[in-house]
C-alpha atoms as a PDB file:
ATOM      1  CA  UNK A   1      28.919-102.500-273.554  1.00  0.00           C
ATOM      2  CA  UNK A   2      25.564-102.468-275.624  1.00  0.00           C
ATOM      3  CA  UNK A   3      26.283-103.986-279.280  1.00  0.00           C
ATOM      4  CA  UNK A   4      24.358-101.664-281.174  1.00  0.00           C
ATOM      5  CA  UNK A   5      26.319 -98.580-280.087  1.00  0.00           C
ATOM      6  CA  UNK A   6      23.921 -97.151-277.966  1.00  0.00           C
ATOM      7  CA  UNK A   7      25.945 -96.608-275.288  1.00  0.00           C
ATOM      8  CA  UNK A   8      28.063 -93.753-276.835  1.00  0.00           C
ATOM      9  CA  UNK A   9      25.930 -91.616-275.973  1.00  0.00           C
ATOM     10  CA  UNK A  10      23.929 -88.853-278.135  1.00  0.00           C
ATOM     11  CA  UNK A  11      24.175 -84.495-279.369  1.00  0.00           C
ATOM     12  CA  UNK A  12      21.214 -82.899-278.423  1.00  0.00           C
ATOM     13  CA  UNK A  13      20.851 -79.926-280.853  1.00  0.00           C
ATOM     14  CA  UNK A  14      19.047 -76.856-280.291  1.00  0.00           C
ATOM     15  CA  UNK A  15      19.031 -74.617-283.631  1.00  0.00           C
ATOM     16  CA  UNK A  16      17.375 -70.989-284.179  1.00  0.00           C
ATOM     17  CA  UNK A  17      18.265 -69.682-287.664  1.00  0.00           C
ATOM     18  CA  UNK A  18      16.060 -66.404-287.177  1.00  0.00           C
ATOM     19  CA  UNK A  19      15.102 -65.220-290.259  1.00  0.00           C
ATOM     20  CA  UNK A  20      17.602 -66.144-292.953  1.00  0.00           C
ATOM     21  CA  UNK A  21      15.802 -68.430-294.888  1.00  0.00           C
ATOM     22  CA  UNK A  22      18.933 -69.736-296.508  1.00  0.00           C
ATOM     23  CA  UNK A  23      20.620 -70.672-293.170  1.00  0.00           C
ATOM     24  CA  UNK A  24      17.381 -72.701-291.970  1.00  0.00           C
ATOM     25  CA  UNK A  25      17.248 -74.733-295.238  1.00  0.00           C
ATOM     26  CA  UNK A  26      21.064 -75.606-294.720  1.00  0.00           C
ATOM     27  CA  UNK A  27      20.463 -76.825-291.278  1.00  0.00           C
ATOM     28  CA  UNK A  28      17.215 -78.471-291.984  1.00  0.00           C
ATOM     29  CA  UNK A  29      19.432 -80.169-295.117  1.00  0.00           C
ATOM     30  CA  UNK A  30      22.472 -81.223-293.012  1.00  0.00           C
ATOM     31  CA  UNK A  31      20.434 -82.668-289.992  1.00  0.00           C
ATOM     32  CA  UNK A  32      18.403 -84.264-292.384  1.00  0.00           C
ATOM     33  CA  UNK A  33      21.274 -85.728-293.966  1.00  0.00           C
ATOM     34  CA  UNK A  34      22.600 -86.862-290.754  1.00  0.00           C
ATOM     35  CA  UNK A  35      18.867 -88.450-289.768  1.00  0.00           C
ATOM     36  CA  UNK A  36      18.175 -86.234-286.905  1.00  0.00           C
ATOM     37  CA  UNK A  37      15.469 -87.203-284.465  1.00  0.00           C
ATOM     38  CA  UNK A  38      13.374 -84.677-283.763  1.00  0.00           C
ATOM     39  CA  UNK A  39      12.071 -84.055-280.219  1.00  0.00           C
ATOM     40  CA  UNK A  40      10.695 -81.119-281.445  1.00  0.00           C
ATOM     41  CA  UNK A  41      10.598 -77.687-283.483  1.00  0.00           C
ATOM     42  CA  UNK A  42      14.480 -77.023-283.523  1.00  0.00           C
ATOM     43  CA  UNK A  43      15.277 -79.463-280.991  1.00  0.00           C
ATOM     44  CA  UNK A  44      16.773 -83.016-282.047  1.00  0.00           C
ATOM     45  CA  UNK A  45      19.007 -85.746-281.375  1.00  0.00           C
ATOM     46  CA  UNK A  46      21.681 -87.860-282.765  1.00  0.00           C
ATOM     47  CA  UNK A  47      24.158 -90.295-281.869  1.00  0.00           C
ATOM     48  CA  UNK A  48      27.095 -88.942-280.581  1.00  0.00           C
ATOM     49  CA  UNK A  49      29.718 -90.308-283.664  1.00  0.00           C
ATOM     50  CA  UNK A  50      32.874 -88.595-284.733  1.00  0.00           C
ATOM     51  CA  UNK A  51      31.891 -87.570-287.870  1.00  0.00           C
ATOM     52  CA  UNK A  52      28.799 -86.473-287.034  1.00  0.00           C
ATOM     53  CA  UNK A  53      30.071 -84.513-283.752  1.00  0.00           C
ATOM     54  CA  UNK A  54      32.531 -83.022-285.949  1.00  0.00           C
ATOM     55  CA  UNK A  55      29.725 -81.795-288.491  1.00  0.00           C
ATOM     56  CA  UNK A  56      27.795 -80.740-285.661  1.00  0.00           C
ATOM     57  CA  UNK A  57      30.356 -78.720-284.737  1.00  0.00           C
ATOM     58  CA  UNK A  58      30.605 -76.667-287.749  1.00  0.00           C
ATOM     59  CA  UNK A  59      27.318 -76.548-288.180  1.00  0.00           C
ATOM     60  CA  UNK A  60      26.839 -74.746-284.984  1.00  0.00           C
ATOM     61  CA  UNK A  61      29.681 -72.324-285.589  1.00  0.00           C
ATOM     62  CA  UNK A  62      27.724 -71.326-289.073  1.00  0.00           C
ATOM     63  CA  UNK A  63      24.539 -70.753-287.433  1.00  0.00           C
ATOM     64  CA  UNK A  64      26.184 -68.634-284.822  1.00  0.00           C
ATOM     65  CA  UNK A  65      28.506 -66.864-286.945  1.00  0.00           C
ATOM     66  CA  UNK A  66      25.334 -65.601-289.143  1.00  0.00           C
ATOM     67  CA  UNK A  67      23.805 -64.401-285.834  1.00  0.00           C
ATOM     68  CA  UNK A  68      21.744 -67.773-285.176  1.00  0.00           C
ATOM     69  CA  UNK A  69      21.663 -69.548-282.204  1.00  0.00           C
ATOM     70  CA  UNK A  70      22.941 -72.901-281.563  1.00  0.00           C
ATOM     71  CA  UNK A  71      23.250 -75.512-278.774  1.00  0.00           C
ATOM     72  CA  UNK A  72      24.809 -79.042-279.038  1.00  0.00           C
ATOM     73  CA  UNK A  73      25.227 -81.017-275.785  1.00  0.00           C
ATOM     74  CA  UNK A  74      26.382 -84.511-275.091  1.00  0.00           C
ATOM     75  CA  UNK A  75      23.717 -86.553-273.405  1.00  0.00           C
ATOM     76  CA  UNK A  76      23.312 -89.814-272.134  1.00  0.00           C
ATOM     77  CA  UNK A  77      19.877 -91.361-272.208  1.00  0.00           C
ATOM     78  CA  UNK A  78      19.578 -92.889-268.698  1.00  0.00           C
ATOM     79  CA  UNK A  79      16.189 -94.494-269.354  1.00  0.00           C
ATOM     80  CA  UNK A  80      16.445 -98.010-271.301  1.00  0.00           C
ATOM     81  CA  UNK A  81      12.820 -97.095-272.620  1.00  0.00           C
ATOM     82  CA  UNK A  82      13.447 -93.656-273.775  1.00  0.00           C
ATOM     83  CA  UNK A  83      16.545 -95.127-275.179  1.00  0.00           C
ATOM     84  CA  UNK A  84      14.671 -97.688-277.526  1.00  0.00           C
ATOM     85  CA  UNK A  85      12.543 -95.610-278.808  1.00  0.00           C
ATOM     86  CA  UNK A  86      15.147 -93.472-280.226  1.00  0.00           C
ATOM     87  CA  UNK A  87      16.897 -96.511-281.063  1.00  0.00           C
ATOM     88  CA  UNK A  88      13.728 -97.677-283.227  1.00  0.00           C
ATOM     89  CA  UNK A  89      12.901 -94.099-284.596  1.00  0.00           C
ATOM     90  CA  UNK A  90      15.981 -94.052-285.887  1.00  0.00           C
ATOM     91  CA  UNK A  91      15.756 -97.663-287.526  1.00  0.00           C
ATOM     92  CA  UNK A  92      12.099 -96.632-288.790  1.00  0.00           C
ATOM     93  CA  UNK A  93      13.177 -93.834-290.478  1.00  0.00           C
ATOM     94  CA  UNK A  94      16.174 -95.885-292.174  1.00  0.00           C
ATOM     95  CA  UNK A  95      13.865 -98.019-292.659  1.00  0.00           C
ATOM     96  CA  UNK A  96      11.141 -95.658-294.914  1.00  0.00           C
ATOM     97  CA  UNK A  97      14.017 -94.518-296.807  1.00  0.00           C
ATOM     98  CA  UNK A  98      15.107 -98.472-297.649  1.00  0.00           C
ATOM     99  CA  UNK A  99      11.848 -98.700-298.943  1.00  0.00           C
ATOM    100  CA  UNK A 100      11.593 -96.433-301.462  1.00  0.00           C
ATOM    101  CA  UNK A 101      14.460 -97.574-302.531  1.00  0.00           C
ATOM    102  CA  UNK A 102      13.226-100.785-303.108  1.00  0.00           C
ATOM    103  CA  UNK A 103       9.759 -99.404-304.640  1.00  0.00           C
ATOM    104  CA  UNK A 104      12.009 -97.638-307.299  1.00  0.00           C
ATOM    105  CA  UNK A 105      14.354-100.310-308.373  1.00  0.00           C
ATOM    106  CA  UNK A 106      11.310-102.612-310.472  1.00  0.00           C
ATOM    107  CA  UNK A 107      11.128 -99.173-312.583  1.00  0.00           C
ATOM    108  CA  UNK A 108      15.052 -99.418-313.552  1.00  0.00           C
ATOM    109  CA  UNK A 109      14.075-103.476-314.568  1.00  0.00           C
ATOM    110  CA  UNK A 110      11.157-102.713-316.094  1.00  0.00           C
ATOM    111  CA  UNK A 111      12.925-100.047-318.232  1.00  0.00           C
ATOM    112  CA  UNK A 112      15.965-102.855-319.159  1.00  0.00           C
ATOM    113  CA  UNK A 113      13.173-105.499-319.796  1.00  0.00           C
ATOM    114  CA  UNK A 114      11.541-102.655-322.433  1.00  0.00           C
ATOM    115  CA  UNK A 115      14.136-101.555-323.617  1.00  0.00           C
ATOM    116  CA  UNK A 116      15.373-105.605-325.019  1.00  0.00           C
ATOM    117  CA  UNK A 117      11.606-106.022-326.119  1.00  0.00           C
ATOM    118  CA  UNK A 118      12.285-103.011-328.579  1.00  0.00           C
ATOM    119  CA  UNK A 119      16.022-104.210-329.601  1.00  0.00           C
ATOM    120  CA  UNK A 120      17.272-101.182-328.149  1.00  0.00           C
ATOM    121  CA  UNK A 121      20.286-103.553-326.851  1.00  0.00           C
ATOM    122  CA  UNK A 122      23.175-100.513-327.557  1.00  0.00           C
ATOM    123  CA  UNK A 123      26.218 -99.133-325.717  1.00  0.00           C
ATOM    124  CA  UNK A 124      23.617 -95.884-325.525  1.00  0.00           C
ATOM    125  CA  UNK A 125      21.047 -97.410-323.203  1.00  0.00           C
ATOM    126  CA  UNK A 126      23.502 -99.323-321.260  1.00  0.00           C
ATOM    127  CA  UNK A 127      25.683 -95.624-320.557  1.00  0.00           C
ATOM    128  CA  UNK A 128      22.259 -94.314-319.831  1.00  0.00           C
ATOM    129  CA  UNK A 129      21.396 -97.505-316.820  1.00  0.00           C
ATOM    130  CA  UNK A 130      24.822 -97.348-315.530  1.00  0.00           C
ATOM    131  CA  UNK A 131      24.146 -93.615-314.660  1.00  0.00           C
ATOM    132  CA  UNK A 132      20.699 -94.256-313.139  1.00  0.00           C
ATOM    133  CA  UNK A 133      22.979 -97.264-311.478  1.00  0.00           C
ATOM    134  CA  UNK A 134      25.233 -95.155-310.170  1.00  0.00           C
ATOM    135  CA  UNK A 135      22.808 -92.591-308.522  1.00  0.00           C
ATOM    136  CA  UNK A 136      21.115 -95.841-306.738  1.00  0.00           C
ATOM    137  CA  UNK A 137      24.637 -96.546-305.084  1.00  0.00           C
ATOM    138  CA  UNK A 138      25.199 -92.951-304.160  1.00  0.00           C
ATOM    139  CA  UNK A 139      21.068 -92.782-302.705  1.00  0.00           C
ATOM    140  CA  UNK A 140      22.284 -96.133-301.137  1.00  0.00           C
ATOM    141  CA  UNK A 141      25.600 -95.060-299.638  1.00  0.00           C
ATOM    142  CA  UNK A 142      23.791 -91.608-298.087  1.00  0.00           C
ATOM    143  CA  UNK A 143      20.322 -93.583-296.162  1.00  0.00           C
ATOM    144  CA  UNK A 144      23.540 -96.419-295.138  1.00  0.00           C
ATOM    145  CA  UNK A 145      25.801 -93.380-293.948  1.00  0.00           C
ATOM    146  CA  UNK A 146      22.913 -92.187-291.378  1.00  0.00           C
ATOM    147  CA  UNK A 147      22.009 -96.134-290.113  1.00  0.00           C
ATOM    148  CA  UNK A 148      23.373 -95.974-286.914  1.00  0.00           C
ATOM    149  CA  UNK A 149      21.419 -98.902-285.436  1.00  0.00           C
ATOM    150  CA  UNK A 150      21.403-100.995-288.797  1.00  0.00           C
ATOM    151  CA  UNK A 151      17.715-100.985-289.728  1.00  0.00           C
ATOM    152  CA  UNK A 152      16.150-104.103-291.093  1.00  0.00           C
ATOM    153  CA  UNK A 153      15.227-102.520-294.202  1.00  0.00           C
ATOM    154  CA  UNK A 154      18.974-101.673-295.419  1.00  0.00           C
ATOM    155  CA  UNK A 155      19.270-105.475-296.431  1.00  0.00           C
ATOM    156  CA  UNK A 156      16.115-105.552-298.935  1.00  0.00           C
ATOM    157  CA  UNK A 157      17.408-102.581-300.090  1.00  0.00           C
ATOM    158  CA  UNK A 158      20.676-103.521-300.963  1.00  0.00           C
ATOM    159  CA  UNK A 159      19.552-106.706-302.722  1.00  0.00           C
ATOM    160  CA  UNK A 160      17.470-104.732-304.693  1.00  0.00           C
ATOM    161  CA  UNK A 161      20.018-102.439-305.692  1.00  0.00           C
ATOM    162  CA  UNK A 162      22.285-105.734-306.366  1.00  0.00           C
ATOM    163  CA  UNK A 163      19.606-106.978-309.038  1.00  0.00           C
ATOM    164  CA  UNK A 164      19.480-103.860-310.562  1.00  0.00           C
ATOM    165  CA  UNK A 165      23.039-104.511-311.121  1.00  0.00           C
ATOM    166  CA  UNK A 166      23.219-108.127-312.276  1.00  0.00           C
ATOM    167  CA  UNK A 167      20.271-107.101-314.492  1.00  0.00           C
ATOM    168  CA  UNK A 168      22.206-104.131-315.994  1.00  0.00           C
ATOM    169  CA  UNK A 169      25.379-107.088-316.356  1.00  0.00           C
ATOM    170  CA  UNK A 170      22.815-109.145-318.635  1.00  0.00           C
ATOM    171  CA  UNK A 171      21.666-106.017-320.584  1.00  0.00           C
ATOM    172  CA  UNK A 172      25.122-104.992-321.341  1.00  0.00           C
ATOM    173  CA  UNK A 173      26.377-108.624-322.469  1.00  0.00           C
ATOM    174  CA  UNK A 174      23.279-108.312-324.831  1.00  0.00           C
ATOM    175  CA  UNK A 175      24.359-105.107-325.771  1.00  0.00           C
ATOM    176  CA  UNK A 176      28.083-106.610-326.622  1.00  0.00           C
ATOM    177  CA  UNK A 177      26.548-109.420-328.054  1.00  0.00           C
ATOM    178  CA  UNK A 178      24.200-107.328-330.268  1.00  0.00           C
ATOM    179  CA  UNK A 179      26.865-104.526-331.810  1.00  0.00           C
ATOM    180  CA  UNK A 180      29.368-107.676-332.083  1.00  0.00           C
ATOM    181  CA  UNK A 181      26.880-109.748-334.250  1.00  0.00           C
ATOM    182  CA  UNK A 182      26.050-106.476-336.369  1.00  0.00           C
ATOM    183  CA  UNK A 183      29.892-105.555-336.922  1.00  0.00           C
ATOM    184  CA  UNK A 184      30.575-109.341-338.018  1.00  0.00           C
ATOM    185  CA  UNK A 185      27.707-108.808-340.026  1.00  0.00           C
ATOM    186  CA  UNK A 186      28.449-105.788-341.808  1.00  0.00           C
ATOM    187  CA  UNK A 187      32.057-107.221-342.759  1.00  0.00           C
ATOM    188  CA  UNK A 188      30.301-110.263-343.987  1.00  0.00           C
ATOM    189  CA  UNK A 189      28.372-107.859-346.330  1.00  0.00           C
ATOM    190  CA  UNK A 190      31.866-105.849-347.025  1.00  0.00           C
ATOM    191  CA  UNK A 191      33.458-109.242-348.024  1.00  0.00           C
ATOM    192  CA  UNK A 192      30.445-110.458-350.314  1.00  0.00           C
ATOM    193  CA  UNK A 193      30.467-107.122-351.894  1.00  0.00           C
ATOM    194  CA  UNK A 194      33.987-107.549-352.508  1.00  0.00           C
ATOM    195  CA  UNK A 195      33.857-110.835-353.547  1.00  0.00           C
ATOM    196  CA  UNK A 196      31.196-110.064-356.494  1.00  0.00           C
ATOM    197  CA  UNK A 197      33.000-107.174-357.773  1.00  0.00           C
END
């Protein structure tokens, strides 16, 4: 029993959409999504997983039921070469998506560190980094979702993401910290105004 799930064999998938355009860009989207390997114009592979059988499956009904054509066949990859190399396109396409993940995430520090140069330390900019946060985690949780053979990149990925996120923790404490000092201040100023009256 191989331990990186190789042995489960693989879905070869034959697509023609014809001519509806909007057919071919959902199957180019959803195979994408799945991280295909292409062997070929209309002709790829993936490892044979529940979920992604099952979405195969559907898939294939679509295209046939708007007069495509569609093939999906389960396939075992005899040849422990052949085998690797799908094994390492697979991880080296993981792996190009982990990395622009990790090219993007100095922007989202670079924007905190700005943003506390200018005292711009308010509930505002912290509501506007937890959203860019939270579309990391979902980019994240999709290029995870389609690493079947856990690609080396995933890790350097994830710690980036992760100090992104502590970062984001010390830019909200500041922001706390900054609209708690100005409250206190203001009723200082209330009090004192008071106070001389």
């Amino acid at each position: 029993m191989s331990t990186d799930g190789s042995d489960r064999g693989w879905l070869l998938i034959t697509v023609s959409t014809g001519s509806a355009a909007s057919l071919r860009v959902h199957v180019w989207r959803t195979l994408r999504k799945l991280g295909a390997v292409y062997l070929q114009q209309s002709v790829c592979l993936l490892p044979d997983r529940p979920m992604v059988a099952k979405t195969i499956a559907r898939l294939a009904a679509r295209v046939r039921d708007q007069g495509g054509q569609s093939r999906v066949l389960h396939v075992q990859v005899s040849d422990g070469g052949e085998l690797a190399v799908l094994i390492e396109q697979q991880r080296a396409d993981r792996d190009a998506e982990y990395a622009e993940v990790v090219e993007r995430a100095p922007a989202f520090l670079a924007e905190l560190e700005q943003e506390t140069a200018r005292g711009r330390t308010t509930y505002a900019e912290v509501e506007e980094s937890e959203a860019d946060l939270e579309r990391f985690d979902r980019w994240l949780a999709k290029i995870a979702a389609r690493d079947y053979f856990d690609a080396d990149g995933g890790t350097a990925a994830r710690a980036a993401v992760e100090r992104c996120r502590q970062a984001l923790a010390r830019f909200e404490a500041a922001a706390l910290a900054a609209e708690t000092s100005d409250a206190a201040g203001s009723a200082a100023a209330r009090l004192r105004a008071v106070s001389n009256d």
